[in-house]
N, C-alpha and C. Protein backbone atom coordinates (compact mmCIF):
# COMPACT_ATOMS: atom_id res chain seq x y z
N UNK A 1 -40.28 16.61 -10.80
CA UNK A 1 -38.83 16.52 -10.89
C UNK A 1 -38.48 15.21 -11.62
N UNK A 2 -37.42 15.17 -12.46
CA UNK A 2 -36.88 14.12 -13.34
C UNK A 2 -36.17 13.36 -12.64
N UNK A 3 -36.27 11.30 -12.95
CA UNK A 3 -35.56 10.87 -12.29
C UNK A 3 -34.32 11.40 -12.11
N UNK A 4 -33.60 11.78 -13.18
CA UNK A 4 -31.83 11.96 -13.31
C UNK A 4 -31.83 13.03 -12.26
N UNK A 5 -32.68 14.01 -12.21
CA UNK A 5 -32.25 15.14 -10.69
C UNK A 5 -32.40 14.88 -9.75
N UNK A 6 -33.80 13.81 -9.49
CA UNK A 6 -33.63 13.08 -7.59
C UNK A 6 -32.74 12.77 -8.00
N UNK A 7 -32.03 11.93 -8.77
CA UNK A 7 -31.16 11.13 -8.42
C UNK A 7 -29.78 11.85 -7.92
N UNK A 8 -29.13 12.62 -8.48
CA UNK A 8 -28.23 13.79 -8.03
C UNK A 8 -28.35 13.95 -6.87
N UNK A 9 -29.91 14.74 -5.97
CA UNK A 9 -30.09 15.10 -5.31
C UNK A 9 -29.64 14.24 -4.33
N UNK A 10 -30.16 13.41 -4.39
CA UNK A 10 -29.63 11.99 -3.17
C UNK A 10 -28.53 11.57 -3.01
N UNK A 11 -27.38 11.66 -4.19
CA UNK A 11 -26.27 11.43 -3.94
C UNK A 11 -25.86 12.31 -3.47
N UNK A 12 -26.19 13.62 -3.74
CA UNK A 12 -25.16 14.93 -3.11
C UNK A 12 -25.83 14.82 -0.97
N UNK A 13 -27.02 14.60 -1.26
CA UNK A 13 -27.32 14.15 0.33
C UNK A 13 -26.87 13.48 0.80
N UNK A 14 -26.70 12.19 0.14
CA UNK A 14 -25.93 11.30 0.81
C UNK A 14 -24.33 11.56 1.13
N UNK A 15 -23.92 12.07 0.08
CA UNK A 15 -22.29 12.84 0.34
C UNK A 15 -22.35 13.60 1.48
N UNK A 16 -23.28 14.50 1.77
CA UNK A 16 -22.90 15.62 2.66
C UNK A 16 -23.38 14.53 3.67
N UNK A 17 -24.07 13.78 4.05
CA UNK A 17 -24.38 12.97 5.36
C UNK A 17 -23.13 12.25 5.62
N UNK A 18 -22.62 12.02 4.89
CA UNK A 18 -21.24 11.04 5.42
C UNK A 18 -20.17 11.97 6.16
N UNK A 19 -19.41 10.89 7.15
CA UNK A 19 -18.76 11.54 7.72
C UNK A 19 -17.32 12.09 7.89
N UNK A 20 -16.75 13.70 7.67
CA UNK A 20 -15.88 13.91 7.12
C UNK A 20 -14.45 12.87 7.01
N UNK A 21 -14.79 12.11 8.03
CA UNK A 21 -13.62 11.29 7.91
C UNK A 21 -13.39 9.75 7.33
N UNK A 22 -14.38 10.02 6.52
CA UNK A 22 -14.74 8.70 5.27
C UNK A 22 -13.92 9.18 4.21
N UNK A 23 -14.05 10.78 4.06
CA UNK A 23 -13.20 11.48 2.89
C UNK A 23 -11.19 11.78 3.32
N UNK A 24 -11.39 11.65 4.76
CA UNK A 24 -10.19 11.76 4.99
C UNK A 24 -9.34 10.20 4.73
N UNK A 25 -9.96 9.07 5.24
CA UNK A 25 -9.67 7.96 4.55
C UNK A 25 -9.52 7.84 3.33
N UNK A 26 -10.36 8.43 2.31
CA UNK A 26 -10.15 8.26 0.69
C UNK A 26 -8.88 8.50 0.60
N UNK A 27 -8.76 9.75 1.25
CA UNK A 27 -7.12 10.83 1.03
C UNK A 27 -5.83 10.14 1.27
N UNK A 28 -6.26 9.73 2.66
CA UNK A 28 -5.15 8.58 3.07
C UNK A 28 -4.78 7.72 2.38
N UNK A 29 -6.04 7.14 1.65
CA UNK A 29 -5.70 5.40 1.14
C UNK A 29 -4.69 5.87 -0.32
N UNK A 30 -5.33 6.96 -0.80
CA UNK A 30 -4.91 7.52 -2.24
C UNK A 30 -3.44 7.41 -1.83
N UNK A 31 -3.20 8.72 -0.89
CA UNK A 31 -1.69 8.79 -0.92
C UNK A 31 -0.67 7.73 -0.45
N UNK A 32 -1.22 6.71 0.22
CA UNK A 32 -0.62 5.16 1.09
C UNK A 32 -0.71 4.46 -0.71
N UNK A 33 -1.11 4.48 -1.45
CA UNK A 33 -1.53 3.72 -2.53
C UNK A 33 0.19 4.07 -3.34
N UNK A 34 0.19 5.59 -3.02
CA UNK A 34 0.72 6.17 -4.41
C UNK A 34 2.00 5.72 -3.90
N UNK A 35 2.39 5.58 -2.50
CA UNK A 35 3.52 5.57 -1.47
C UNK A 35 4.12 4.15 -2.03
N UNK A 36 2.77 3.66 -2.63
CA UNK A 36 3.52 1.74 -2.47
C UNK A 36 3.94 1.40 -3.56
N UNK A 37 3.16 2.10 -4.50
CA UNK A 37 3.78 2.10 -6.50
C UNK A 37 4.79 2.35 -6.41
N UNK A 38 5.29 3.42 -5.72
CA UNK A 38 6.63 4.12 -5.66
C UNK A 38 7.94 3.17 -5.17
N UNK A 39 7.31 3.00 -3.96
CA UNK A 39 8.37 2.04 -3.32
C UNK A 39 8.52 0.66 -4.05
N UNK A 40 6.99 -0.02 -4.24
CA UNK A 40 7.41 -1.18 -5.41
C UNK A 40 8.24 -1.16 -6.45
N UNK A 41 8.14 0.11 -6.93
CA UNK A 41 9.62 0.48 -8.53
C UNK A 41 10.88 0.22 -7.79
N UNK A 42 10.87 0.44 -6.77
CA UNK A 42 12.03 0.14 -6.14
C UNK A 42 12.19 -1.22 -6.16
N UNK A 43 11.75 -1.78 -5.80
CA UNK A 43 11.74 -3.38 -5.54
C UNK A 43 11.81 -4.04 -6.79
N UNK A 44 11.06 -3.51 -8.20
CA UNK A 44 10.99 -4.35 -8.93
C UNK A 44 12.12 -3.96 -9.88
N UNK A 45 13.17 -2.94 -9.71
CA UNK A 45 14.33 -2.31 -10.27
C UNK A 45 15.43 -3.09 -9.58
N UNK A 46 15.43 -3.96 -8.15
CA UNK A 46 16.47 -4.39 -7.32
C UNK A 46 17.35 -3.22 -6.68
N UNK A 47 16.46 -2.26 -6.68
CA UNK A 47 16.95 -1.60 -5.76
C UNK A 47 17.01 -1.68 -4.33
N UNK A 48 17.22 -2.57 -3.87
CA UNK A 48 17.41 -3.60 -2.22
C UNK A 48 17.57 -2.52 -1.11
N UNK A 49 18.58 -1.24 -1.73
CA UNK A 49 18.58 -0.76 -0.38
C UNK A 49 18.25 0.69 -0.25
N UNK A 50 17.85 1.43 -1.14
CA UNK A 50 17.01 2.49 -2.11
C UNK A 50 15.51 2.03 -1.18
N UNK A 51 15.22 1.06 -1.69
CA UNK A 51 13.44 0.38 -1.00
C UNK A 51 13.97 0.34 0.65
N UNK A 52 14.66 -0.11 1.02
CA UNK A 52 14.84 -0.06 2.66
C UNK A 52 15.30 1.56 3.31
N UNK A 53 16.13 2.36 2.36
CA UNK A 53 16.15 3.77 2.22
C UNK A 53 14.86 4.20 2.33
N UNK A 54 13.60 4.03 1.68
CA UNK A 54 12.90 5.06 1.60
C UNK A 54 11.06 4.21 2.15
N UNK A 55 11.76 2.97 3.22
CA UNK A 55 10.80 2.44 4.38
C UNK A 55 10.72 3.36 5.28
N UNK A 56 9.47 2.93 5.92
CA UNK A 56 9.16 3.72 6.94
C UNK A 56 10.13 3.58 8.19
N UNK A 57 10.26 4.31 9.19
CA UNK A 57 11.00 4.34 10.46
C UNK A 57 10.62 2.79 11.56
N UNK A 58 9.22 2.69 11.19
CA UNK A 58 9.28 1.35 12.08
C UNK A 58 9.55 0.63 11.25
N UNK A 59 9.94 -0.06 9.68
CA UNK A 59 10.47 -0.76 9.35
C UNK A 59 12.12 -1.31 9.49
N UNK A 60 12.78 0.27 9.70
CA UNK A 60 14.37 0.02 9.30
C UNK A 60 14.35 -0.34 10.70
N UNK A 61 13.96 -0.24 12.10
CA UNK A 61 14.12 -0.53 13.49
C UNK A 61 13.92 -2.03 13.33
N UNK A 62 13.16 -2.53 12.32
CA UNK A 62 12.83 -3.75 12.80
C UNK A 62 13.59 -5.06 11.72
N UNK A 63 14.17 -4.25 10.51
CA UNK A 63 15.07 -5.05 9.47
C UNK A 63 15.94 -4.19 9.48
N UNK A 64 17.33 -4.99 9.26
CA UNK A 64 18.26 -4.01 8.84
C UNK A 64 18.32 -4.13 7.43
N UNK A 65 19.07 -3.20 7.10
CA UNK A 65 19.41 -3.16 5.54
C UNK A 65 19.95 -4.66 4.88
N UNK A 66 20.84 -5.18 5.35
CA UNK A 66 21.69 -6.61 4.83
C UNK A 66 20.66 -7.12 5.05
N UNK A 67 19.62 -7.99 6.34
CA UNK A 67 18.17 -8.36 6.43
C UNK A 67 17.54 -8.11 5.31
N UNK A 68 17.29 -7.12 4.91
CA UNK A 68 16.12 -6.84 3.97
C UNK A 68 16.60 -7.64 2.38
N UNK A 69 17.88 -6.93 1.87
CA UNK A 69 18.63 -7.16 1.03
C UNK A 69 18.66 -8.90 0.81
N UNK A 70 19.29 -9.38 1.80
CA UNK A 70 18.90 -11.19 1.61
C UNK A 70 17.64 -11.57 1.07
N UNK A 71 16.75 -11.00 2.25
CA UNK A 71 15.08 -11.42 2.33
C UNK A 71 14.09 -11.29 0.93
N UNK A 72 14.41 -9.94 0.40
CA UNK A 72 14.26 -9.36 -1.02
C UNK A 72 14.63 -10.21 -1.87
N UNK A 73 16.04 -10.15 -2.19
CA UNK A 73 16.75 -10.80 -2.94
C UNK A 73 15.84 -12.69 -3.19
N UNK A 74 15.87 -13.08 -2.25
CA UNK A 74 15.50 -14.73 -1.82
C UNK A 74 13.74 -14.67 -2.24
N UNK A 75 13.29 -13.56 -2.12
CA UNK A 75 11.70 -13.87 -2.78
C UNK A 75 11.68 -13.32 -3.87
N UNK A 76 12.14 -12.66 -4.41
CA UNK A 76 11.61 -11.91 -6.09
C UNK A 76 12.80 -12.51 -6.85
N UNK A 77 14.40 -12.44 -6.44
CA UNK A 77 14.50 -13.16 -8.08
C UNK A 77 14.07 -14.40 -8.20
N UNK A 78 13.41 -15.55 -7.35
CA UNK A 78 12.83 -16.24 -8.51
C UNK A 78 11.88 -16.04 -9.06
N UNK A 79 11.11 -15.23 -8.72
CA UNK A 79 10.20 -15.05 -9.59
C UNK A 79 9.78 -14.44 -10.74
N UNK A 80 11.22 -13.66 -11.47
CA UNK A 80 11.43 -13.18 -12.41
C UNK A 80 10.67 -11.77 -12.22
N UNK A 81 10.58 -11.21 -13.24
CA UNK A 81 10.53 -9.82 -13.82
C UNK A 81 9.46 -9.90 -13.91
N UNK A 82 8.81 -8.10 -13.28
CA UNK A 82 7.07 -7.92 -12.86
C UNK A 82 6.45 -7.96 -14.39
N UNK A 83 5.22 -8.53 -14.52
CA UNK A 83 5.09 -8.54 -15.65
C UNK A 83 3.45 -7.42 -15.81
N UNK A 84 2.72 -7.88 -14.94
CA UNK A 84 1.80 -6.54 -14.23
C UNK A 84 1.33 -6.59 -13.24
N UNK A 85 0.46 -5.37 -12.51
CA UNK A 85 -0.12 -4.95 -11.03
C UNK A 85 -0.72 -4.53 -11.06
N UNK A 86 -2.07 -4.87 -10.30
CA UNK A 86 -3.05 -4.14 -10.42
C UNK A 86 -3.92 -3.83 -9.13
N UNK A 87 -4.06 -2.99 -8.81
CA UNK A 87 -4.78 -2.90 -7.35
C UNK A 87 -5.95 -3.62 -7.03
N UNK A 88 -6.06 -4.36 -6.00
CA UNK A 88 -6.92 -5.57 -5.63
C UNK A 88 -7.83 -4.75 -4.55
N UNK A 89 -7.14 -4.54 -3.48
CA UNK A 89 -7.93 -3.89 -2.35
C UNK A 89 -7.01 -3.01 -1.16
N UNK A 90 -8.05 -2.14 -0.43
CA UNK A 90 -7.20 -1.38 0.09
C UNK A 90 -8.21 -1.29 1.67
N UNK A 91 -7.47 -0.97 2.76
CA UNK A 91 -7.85 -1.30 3.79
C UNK A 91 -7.02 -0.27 4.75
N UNK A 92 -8.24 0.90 5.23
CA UNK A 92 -7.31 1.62 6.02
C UNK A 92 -8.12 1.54 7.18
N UNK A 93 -6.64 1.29 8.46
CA UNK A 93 -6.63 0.91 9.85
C UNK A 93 -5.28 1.69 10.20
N UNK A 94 -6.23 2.14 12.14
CA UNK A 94 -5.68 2.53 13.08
C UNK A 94 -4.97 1.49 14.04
N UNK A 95 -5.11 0.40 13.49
CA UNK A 95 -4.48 -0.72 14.46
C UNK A 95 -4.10 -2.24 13.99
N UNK A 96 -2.80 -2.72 14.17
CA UNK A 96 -3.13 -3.62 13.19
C UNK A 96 -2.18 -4.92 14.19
N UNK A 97 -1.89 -6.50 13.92
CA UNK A 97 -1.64 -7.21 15.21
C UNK A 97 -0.11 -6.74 15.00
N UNK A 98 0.84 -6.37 15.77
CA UNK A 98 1.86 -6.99 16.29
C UNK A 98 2.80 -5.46 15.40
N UNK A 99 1.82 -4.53 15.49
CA UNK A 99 2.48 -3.33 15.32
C UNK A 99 1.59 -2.11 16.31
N UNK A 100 2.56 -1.08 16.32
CA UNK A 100 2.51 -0.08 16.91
C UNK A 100 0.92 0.26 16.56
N UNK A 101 -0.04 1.57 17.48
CA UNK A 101 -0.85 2.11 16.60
C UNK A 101 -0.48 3.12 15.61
N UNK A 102 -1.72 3.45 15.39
CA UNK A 102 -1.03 4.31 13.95
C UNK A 102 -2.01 4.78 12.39
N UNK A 103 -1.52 4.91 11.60
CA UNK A 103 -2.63 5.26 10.60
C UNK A 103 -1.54 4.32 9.58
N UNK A 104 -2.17 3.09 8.84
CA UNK A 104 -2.23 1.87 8.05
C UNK A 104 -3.24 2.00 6.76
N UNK A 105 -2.87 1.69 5.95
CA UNK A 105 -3.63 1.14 4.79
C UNK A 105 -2.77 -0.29 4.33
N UNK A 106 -3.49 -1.42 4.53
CA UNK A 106 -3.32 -2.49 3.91
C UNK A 106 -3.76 -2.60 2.63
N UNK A 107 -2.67 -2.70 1.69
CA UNK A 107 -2.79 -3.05 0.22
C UNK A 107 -2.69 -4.25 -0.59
N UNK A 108 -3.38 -4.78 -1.04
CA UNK A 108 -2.80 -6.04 -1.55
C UNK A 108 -3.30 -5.56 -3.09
N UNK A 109 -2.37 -6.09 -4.12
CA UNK A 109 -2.04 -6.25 -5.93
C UNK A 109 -2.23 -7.47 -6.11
N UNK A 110 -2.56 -7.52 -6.87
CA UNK A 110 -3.14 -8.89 -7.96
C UNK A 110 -1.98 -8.45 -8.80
N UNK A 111 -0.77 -9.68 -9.19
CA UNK A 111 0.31 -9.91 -9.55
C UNK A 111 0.59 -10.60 -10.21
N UNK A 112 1.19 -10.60 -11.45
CA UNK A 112 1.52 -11.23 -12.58
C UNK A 112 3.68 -11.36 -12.56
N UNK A 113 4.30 -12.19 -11.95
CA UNK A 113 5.59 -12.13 -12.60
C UNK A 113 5.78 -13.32 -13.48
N UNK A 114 7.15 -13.37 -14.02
CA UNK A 114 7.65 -14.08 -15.38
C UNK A 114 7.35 -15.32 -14.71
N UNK A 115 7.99 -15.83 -13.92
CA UNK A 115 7.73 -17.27 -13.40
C UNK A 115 6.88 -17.44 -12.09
N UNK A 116 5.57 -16.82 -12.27
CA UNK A 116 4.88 -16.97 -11.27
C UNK A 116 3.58 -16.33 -11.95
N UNK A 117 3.05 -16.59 -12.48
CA UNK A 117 1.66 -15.92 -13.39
C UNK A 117 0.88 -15.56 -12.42
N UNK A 118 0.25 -15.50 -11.20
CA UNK A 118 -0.61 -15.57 -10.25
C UNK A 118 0.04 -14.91 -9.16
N UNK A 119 -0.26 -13.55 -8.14
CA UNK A 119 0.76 -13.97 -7.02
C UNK A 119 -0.35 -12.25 -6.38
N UNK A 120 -0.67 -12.31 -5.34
CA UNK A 120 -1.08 -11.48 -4.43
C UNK A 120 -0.04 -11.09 -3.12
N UNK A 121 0.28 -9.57 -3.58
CA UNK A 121 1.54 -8.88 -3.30
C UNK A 121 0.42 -7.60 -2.07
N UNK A 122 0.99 -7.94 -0.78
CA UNK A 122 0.52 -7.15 0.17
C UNK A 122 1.24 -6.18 0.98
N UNK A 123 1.43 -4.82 0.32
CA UNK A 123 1.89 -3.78 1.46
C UNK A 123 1.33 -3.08 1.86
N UNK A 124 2.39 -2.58 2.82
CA UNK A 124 1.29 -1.50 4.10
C UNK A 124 2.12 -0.47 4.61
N UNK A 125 1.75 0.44 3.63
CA UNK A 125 2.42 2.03 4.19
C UNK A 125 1.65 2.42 5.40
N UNK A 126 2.43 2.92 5.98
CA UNK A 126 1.83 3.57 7.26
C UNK A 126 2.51 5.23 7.51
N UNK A 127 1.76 5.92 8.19
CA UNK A 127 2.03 7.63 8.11
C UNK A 127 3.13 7.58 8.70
N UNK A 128 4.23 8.20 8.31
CA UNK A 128 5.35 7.87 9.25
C UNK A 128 5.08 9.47 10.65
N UNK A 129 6.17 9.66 11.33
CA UNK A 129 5.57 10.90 12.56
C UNK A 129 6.09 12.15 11.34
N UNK A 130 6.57 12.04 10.45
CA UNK A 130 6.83 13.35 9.85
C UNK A 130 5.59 13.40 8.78
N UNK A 131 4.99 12.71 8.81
CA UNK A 131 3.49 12.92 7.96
C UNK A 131 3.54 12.17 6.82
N UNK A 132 4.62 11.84 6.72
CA UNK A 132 4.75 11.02 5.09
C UNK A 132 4.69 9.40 5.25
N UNK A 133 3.49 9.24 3.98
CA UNK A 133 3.37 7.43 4.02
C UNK A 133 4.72 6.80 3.50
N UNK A 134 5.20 5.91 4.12
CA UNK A 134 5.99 5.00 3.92
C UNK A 134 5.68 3.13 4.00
N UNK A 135 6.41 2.94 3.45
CA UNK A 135 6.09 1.33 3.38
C UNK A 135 6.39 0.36 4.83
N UNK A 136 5.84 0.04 5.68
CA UNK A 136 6.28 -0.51 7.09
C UNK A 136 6.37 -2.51 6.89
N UNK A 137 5.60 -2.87 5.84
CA UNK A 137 5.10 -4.05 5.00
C UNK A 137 5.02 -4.43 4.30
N UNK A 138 5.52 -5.89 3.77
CA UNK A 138 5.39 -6.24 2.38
C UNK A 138 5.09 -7.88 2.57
N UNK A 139 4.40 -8.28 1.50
CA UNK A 139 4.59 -10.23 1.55
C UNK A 139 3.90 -10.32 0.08
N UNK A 140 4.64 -11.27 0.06
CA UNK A 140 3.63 -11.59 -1.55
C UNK A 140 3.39 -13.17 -1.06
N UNK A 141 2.01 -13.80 -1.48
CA UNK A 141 1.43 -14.77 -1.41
C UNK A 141 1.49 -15.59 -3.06
């Protein structure tokens, strides 16, 4: 047998040995990923209350809209206009400090704005109870 077909062979073994819920995480992180691009257009459009519109349920309990709107407002315009984003890392958890349990993916972007060349931007959609990821988190460093 040719290296290139063990080699196949072992990966497809190794695939089927893993456990289905390594692939259910992929799924998760994908769609928590796609949840946060989305909601970030929001944020980086100033759409203040559109992005608090379309947070998750434990977020709006815990900011209100005018809250958010200040809070928003007071960290991104100085830092001008996104200039790019790029996915850094992704981290999916059933538990995280000083929130509910739950199904989490911690995201953090490697961040480029106008007056801030450097900046690591961390959200965290979480499944909301109607099944859909929403954003529960945000901070940029």
């Amino acid at each position: 047998m040719n290296q290139s077909i063990s080699f196949i062979l072992i990966s497809v073994l190794f695939c089927l040995a893993l456990p289905s819920s390594v692939f259910a995480n992929e799924k998760a992180e994908s769609e928590a990923i796609q949840a946060a691009k989305t909601w970030l257009t929001l944020v980086d459009q100033g759409k203040n209350s559109e992005s608090w519109k379309e947070a998750a349920h434990y977020f709006k309990n815990v900011v209100t809209k005018e809250q958010w709107s200040q809070t928003i407002n007071g960290v991104r315009k100085p830092l001008g206009k996104l200039i790019s984003r790029e996915l850094k890392s992704k981290v999916y958890a059933t538990t995280l400090p000083g929130a509910p349990d739950g199904e989490y993916v911690v995201i953090q972007f490697k961040t480029s704005f106008e007056n801030k060349k450097s900046a690591v931007e961390t959200v965290t959609p979480m499944r909301d109870k109607d099944g859909t990821w929403r954003v529960s988190g945000y901070f940029i460093k």
